[in-house]
N, C-alpha and C. Protein backbone atom coordinates (compact mmCIF):
# COMPACT_ATOMS: atom_id res chain seq x y z
N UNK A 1 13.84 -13.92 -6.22
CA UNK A 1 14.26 -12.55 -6.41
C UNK A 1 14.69 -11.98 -5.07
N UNK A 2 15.94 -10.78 -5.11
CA UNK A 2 16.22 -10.58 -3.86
C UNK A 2 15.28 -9.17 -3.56
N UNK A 3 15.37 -9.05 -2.64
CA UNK A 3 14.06 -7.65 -1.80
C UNK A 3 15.09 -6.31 -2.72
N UNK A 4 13.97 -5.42 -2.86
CA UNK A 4 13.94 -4.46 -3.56
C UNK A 4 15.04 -2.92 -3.11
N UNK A 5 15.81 -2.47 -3.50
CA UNK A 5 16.69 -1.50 -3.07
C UNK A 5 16.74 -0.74 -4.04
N UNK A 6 17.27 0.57 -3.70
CA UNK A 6 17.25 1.63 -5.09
C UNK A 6 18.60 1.49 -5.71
N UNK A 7 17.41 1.24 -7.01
CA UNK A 7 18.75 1.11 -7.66
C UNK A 7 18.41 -0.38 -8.71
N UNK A 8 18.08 -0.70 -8.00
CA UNK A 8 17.28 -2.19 -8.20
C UNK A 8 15.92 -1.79 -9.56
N UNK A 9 15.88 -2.77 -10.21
CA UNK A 9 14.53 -2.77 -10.99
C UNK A 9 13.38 -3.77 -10.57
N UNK A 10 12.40 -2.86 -10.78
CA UNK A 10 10.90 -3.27 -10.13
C UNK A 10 10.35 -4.75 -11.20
N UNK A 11 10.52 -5.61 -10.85
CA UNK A 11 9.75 -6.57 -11.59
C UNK A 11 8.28 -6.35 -12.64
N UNK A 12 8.34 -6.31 -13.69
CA UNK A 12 7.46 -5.65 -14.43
C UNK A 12 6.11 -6.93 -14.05
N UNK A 13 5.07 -6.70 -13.64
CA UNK A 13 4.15 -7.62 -13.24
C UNK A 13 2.76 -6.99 -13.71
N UNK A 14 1.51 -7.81 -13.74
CA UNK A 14 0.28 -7.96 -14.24
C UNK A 14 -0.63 -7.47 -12.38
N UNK A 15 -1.59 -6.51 -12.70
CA UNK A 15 -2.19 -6.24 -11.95
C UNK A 15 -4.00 -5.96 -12.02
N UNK A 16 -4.71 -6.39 -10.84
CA UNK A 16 -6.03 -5.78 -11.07
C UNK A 16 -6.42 -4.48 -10.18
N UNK A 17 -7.17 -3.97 -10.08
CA UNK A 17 -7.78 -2.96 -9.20
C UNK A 17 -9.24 -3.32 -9.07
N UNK A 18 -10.23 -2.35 -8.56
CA UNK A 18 -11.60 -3.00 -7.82
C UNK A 18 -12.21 -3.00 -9.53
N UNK A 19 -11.91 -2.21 -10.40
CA UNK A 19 -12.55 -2.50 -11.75
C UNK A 19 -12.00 -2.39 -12.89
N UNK A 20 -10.57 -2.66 -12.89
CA UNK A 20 -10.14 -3.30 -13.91
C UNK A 20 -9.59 -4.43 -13.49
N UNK A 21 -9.00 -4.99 -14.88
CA UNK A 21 -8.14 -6.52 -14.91
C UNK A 21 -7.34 -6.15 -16.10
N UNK A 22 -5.85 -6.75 -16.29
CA UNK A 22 -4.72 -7.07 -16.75
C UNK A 22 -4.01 -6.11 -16.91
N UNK A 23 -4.00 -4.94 -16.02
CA UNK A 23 -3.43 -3.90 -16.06
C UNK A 23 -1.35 -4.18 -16.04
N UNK A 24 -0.68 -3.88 -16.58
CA UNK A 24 0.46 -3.44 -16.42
C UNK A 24 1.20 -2.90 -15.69
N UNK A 25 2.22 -2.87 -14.67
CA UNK A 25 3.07 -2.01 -13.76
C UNK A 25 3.98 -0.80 -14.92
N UNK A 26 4.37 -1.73 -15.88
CA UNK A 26 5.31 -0.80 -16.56
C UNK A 26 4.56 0.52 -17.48
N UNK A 27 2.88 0.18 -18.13
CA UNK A 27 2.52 0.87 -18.67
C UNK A 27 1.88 2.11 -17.83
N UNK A 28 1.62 1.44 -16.41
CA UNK A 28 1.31 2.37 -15.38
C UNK A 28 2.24 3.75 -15.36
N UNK A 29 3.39 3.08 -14.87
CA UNK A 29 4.51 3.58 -14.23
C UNK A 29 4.85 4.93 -15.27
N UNK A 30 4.77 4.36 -16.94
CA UNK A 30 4.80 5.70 -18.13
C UNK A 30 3.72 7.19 -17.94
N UNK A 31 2.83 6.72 -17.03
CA UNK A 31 1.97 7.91 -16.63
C UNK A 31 2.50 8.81 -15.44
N UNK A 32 3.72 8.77 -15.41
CA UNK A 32 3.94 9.70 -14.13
C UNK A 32 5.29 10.19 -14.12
N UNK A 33 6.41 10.80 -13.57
CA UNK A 33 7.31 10.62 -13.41
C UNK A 33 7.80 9.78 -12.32
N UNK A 34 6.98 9.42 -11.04
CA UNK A 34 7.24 8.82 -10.11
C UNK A 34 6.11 7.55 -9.79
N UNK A 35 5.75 6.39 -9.65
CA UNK A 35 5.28 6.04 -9.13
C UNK A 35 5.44 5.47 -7.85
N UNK A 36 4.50 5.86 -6.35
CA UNK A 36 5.01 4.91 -5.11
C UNK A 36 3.59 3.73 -5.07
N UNK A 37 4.07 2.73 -4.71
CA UNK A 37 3.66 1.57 -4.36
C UNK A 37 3.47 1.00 -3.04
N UNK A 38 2.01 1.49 -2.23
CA UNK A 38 2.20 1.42 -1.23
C UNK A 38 1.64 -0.01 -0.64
N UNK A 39 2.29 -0.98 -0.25
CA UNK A 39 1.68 -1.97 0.03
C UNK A 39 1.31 -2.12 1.85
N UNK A 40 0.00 -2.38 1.57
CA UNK A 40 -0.47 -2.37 3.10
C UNK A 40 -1.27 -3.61 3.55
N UNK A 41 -1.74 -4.05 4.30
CA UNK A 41 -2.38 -5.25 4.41
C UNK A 41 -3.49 -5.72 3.72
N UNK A 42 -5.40 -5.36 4.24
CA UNK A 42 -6.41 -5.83 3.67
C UNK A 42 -7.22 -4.59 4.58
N UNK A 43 -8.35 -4.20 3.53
CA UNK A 43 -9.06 -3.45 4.06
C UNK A 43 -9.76 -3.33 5.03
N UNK A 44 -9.88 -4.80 5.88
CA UNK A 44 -10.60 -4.77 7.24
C UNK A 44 -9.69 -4.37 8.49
N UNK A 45 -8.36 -3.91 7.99
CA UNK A 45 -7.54 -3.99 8.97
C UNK A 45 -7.53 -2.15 9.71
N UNK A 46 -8.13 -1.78 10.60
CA UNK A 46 -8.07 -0.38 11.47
C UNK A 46 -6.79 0.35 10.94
N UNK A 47 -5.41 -0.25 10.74
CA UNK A 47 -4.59 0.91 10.43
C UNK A 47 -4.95 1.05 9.06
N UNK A 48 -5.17 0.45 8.14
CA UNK A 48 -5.04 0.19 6.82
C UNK A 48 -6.34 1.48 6.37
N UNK A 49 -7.01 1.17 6.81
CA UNK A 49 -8.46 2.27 6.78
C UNK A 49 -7.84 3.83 7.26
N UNK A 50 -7.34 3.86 8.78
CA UNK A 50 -6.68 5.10 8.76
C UNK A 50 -5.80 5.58 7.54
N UNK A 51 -4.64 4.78 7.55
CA UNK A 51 -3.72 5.23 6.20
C UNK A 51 -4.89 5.70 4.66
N UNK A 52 -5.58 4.82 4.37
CA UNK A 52 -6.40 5.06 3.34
C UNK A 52 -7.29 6.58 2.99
N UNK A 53 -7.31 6.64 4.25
CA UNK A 53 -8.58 7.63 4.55
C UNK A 53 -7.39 8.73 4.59
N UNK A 54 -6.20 8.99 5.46
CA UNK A 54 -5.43 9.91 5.30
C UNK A 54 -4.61 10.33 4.05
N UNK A 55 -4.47 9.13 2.93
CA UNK A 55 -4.16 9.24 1.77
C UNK A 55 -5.13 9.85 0.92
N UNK A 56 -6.27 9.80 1.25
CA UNK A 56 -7.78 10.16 0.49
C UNK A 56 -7.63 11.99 0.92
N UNK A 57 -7.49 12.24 2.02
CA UNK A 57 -7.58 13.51 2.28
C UNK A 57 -6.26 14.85 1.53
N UNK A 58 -5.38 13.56 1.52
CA UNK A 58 -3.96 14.80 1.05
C UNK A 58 -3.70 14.33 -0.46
N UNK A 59 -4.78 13.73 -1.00
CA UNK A 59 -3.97 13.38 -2.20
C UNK A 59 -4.13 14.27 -3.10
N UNK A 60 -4.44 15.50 -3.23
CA UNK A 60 -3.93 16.45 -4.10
C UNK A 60 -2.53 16.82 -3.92
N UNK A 61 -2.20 17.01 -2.52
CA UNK A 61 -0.78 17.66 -1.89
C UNK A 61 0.17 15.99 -2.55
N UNK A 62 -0.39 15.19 -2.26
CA UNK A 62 1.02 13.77 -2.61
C UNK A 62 0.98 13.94 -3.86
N UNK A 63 0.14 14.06 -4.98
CA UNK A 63 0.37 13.95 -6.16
C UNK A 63 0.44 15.43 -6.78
N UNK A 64 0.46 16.54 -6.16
CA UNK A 64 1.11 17.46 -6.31
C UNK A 64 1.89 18.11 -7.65
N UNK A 65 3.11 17.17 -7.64
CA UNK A 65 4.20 17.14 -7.96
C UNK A 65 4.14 16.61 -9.11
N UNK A 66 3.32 15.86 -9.10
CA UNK A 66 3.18 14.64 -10.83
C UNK A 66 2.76 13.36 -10.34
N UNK A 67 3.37 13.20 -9.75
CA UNK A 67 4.05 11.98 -9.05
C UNK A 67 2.32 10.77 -8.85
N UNK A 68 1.81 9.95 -8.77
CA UNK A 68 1.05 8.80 -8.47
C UNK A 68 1.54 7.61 -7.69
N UNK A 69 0.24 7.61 -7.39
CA UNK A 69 0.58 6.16 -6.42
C UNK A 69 -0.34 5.36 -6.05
N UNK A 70 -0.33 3.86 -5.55
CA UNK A 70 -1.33 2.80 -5.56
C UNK A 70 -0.98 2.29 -4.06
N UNK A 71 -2.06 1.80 -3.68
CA UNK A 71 -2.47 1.49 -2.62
C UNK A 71 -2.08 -0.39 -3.14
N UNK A 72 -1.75 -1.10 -2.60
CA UNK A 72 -2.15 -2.50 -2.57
C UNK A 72 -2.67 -3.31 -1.16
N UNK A 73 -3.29 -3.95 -1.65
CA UNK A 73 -4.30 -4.61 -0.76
C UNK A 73 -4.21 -6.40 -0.90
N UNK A 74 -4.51 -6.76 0.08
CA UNK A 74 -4.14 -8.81 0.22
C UNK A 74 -5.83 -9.15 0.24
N UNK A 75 -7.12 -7.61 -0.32
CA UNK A 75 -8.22 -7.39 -0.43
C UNK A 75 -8.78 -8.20 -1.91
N UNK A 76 -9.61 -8.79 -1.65
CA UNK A 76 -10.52 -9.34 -3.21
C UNK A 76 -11.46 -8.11 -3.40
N UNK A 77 -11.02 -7.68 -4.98
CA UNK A 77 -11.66 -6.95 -5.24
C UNK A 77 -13.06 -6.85 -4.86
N UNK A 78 -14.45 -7.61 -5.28
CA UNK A 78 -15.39 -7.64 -5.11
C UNK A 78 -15.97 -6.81 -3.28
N UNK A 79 -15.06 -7.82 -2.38
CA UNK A 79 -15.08 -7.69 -0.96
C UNK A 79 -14.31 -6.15 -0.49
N UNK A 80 -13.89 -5.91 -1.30
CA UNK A 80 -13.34 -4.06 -1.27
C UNK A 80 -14.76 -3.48 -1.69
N UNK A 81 -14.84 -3.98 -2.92
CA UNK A 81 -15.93 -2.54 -3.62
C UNK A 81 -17.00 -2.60 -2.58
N UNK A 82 -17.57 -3.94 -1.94
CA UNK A 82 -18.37 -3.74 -1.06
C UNK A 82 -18.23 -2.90 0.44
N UNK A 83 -17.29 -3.16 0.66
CA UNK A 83 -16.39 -2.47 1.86
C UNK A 83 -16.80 -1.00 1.79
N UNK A 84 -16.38 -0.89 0.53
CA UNK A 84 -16.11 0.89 0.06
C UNK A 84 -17.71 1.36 0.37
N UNK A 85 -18.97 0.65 -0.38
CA UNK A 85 -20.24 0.75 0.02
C UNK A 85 -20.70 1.63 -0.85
N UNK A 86 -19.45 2.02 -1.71
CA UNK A 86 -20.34 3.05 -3.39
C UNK A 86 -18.67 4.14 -2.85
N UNK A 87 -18.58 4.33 -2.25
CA UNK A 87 -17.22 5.62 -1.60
C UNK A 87 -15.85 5.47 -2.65
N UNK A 88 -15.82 6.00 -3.02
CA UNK A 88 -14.96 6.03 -4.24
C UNK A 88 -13.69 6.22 -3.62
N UNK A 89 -12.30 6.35 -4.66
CA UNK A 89 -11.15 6.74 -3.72
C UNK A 89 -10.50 7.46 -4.70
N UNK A 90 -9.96 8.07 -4.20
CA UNK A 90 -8.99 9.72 -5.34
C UNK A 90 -8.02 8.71 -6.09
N UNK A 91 -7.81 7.50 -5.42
CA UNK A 91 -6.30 6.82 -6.05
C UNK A 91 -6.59 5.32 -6.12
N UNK A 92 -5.61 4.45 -6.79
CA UNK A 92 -6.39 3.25 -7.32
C UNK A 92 -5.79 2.25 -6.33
N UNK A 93 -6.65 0.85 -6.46
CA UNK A 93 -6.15 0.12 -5.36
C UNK A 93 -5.90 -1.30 -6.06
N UNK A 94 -4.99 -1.56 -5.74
CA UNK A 94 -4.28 -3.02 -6.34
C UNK A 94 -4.96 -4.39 -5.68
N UNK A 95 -5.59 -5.03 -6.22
CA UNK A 95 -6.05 -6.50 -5.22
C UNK A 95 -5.12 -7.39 -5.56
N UNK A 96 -4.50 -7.88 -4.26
CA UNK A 96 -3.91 -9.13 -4.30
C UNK A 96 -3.99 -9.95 -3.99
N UNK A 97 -5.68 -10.55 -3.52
CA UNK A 97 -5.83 -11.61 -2.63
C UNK A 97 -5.30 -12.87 -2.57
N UNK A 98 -4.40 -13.29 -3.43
CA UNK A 98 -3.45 -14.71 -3.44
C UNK A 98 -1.89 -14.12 -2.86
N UNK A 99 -1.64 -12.98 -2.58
CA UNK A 99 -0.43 -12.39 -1.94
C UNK A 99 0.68 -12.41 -3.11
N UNK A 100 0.37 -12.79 -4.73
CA UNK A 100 1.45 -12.58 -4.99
C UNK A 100 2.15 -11.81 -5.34
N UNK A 101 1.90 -10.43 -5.08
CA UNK A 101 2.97 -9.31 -4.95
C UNK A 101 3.98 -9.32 -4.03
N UNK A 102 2.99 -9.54 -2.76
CA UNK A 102 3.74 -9.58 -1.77
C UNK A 102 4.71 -10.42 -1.76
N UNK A 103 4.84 -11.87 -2.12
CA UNK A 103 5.51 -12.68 -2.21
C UNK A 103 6.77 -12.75 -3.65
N UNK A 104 6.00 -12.07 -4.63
CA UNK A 104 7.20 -11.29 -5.74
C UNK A 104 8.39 -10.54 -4.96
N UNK A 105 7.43 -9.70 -4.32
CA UNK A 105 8.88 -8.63 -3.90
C UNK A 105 9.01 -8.91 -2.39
N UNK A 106 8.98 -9.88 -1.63
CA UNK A 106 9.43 -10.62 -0.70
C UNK A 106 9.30 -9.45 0.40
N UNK A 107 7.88 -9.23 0.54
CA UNK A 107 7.40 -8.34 1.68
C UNK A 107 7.14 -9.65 3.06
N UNK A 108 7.92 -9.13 4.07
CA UNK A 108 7.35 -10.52 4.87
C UNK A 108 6.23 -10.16 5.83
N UNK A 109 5.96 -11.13 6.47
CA UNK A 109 5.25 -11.25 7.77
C UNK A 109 5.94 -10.93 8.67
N UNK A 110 4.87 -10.77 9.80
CA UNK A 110 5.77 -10.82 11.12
C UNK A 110 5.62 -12.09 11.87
N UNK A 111 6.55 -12.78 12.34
CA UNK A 111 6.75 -14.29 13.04
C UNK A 111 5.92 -14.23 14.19
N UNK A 112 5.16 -13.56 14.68
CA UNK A 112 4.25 -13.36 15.55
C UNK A 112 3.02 -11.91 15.81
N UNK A 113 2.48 -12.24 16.44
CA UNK A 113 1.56 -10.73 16.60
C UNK A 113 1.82 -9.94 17.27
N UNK A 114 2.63 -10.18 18.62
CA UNK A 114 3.73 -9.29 19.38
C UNK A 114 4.61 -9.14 18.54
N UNK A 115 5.21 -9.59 17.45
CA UNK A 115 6.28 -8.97 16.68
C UNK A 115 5.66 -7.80 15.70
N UNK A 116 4.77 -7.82 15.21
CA UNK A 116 4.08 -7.00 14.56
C UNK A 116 3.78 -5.80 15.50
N UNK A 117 3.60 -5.11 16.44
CA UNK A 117 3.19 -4.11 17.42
C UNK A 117 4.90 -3.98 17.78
N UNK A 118 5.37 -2.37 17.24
CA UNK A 118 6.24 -2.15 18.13
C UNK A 118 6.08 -0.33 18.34
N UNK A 119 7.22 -0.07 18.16
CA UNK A 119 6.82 1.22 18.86
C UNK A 119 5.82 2.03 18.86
N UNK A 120 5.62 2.23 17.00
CA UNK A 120 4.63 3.08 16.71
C UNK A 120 3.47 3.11 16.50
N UNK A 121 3.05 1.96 17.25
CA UNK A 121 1.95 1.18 17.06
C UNK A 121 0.83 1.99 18.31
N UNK A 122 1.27 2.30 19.35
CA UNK A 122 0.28 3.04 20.42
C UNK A 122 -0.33 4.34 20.28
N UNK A 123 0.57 5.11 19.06
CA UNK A 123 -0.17 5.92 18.79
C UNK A 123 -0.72 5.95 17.80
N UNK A 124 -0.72 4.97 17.05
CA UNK A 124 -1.21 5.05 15.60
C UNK A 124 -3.10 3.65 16.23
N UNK A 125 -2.65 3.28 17.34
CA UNK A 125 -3.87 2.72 17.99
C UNK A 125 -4.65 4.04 18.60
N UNK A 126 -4.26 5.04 19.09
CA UNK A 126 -5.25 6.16 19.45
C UNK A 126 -5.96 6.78 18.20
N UNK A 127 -4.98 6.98 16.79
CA UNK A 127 -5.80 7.56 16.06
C UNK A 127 -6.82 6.69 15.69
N UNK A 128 -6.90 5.61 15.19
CA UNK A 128 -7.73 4.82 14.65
C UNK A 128 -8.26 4.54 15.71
N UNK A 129 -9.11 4.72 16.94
CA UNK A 129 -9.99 4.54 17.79
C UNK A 129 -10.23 6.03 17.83
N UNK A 130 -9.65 7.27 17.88
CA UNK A 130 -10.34 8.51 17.90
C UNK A 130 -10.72 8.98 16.65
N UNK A 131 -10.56 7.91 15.17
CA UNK A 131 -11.23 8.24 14.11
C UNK A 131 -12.19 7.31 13.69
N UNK A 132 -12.95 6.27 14.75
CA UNK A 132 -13.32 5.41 14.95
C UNK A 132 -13.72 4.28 14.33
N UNK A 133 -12.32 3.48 13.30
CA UNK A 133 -12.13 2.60 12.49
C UNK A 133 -12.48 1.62 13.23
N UNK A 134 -12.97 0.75 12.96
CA UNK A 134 -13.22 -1.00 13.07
C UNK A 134 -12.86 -2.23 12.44
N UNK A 135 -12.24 -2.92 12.93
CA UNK A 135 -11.86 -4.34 12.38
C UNK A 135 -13.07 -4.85 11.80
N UNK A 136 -12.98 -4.92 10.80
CA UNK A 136 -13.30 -5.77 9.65
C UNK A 136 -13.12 -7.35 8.88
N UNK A 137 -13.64 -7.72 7.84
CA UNK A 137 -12.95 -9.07 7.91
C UNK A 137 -11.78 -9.25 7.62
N UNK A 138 -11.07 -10.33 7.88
CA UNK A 138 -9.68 -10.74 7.43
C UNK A 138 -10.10 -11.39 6.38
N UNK A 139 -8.18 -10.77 5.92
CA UNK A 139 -7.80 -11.25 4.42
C UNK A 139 -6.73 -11.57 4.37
N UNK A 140 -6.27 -12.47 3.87
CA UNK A 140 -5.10 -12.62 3.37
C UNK A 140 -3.84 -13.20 4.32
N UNK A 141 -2.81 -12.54 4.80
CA UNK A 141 -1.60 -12.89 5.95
C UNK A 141 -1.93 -11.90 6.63
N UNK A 142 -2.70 -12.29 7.97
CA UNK A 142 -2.68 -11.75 9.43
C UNK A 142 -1.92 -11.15 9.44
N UNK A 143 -0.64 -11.71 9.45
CA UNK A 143 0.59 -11.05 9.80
C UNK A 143 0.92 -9.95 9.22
N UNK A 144 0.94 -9.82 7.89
CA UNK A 144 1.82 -9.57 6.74
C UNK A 144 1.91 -7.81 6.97
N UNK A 145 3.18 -7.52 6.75
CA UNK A 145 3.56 -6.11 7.34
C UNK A 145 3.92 -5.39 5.66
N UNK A 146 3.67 -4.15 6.49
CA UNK A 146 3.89 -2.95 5.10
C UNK A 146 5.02 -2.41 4.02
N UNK A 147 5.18 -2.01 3.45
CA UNK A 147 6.19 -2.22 2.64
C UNK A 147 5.84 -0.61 1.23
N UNK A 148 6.98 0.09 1.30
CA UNK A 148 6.68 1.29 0.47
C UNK A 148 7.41 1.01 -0.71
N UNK A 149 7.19 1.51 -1.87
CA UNK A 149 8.44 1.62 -3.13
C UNK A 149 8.29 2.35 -4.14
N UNK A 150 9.27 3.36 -4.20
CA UNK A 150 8.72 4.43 -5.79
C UNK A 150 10.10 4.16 -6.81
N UNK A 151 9.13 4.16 -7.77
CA UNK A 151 9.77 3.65 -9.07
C UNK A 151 9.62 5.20 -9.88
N UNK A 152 10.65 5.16 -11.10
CA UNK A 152 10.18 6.12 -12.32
C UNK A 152 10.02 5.27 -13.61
N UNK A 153 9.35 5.93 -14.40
CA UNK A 153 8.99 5.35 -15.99
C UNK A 153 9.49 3.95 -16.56
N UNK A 154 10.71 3.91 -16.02
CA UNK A 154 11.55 2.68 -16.27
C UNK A 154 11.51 1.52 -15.36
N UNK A 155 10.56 1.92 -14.37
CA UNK A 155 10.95 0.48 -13.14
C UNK A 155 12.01 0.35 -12.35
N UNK A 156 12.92 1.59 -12.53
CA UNK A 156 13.70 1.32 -11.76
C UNK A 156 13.40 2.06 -10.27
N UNK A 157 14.15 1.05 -9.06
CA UNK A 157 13.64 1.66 -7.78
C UNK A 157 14.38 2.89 -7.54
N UNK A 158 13.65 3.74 -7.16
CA UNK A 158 14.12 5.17 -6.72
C UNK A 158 14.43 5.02 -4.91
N UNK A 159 13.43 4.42 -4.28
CA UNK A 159 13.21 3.78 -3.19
C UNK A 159 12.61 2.90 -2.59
N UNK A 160 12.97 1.99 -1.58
CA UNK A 160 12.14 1.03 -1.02
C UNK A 160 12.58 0.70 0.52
N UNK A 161 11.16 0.05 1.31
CA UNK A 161 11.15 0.20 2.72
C UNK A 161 10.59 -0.60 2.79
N UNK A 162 11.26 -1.45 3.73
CA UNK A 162 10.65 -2.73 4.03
C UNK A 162 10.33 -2.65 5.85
N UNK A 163 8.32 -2.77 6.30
CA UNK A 163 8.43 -2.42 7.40
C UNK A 163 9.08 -3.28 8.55
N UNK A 164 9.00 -2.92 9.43
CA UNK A 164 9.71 -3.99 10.91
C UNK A 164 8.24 -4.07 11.41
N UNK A 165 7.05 -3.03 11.17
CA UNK A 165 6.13 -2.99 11.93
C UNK A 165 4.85 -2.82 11.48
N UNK A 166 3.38 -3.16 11.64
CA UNK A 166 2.14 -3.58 10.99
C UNK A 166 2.26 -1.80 11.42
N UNK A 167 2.57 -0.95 12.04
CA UNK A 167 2.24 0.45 12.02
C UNK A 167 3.06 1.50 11.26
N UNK A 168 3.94 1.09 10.52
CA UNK A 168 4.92 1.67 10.12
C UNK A 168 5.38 1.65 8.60
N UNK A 169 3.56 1.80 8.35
CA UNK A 169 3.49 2.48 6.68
C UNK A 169 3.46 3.49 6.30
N UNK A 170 3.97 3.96 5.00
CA UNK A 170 3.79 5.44 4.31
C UNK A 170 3.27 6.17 5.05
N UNK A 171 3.40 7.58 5.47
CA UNK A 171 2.55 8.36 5.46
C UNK A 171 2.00 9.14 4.70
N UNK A 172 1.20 10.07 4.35
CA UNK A 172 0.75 11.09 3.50
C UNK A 172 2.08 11.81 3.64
N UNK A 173 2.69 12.45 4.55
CA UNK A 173 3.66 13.05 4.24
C UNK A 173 4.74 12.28 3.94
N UNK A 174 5.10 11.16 4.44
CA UNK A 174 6.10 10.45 3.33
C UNK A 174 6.06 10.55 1.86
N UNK A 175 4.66 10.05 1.72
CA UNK A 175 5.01 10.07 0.39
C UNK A 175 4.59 10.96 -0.76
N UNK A 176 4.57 12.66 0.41
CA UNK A 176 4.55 13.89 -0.45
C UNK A 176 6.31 14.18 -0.44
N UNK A 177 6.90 14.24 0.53
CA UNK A 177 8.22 13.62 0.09
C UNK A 177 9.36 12.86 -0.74
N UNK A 178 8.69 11.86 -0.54
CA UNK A 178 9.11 10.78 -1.59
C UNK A 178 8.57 10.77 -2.92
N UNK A 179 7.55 11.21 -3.14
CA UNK A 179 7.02 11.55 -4.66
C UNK A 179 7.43 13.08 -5.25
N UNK A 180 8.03 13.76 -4.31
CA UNK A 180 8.71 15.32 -4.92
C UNK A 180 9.69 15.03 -5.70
């Protein structure tokens, strides 16, 4: 399949979260007018926790509008819910620990770990040390960089972003934006 552009239709695919199993993208997607799809690494990862935690705080303002959205994770469910420690989350989280989402919609890696760190990476390293996140275990592709996409009812892409950089996912205000 070629990488995702608007305009493009979202591959209708089978999903779990930390407590369900065989969930649907397309039957999802009928609950909203917008769905974004935020794919981010694995929950032990310091930015991934910032983003999470900043999605946790504005998600009345992102979903606002109607609009929903999912977190995905390269996280095994079980090793999330424990993570979480009972801490619930306003919004649901996709486990993909075999990567094959990522590898459906041809989210890549970065060819190195200096390729992964570029610009926006120094300040998005101050917040997550002045909100004092910690590396956690690894999951999944070290590497594997972020990747946004909102669909409507039909699967078709409204938008998609493919990152250059492990710092250069969604924001809360992106995707109060992008879900308006």
């Amino acid at each position: 399949m070629a990488k995702l552009t608007p305009g493009s239709k979202l591959p209708d695919f089978t999903f779990r979260t930390i407590s369900e199993k065989d969930l649907k993208i397309s039957e999802a997607a009928k609950a909203a007018g917008k769905t974004a799809l935020v794919f981010l690494r694995y929950y032990g990862c310091p930015f991934c926790q910032l983003d999470m935690h900043d999605y946790a705080e504005r998600f009345e303002d992102i979903t606002a509008n109607g609009g929903q959205f999912y977190v995905v994770l390269q996280s095994d469910p079980e090793k999330l819910s424990a993570a979480l420690d009972g801490k619930s989350l306003p919004y649901p989280v996709i486990c993909d620990p075999g990567q094959e989402l990522y590898k459906l919609l041809e989210i890549p890696a970065a060819a190195s770990m200096e390729n992964m760190m570029g610009p926006k990476a120094p300040a998005k390293i101050e917040r997550v040390k002045a909100g004092g996140y910690q590396h956690g275990d690894f999951e999944g592709e070290e590497l594997q960089l972020p990747a946004t996409f909102v669909i409507d009812p039909d699967l078709n892409v409204l938008y998609a972003r493919y990152a250059a950089e492990a710092a250069d996912s969604a924001t809360a205000d992106e995707l109060i934006r992008i879900l308006d």
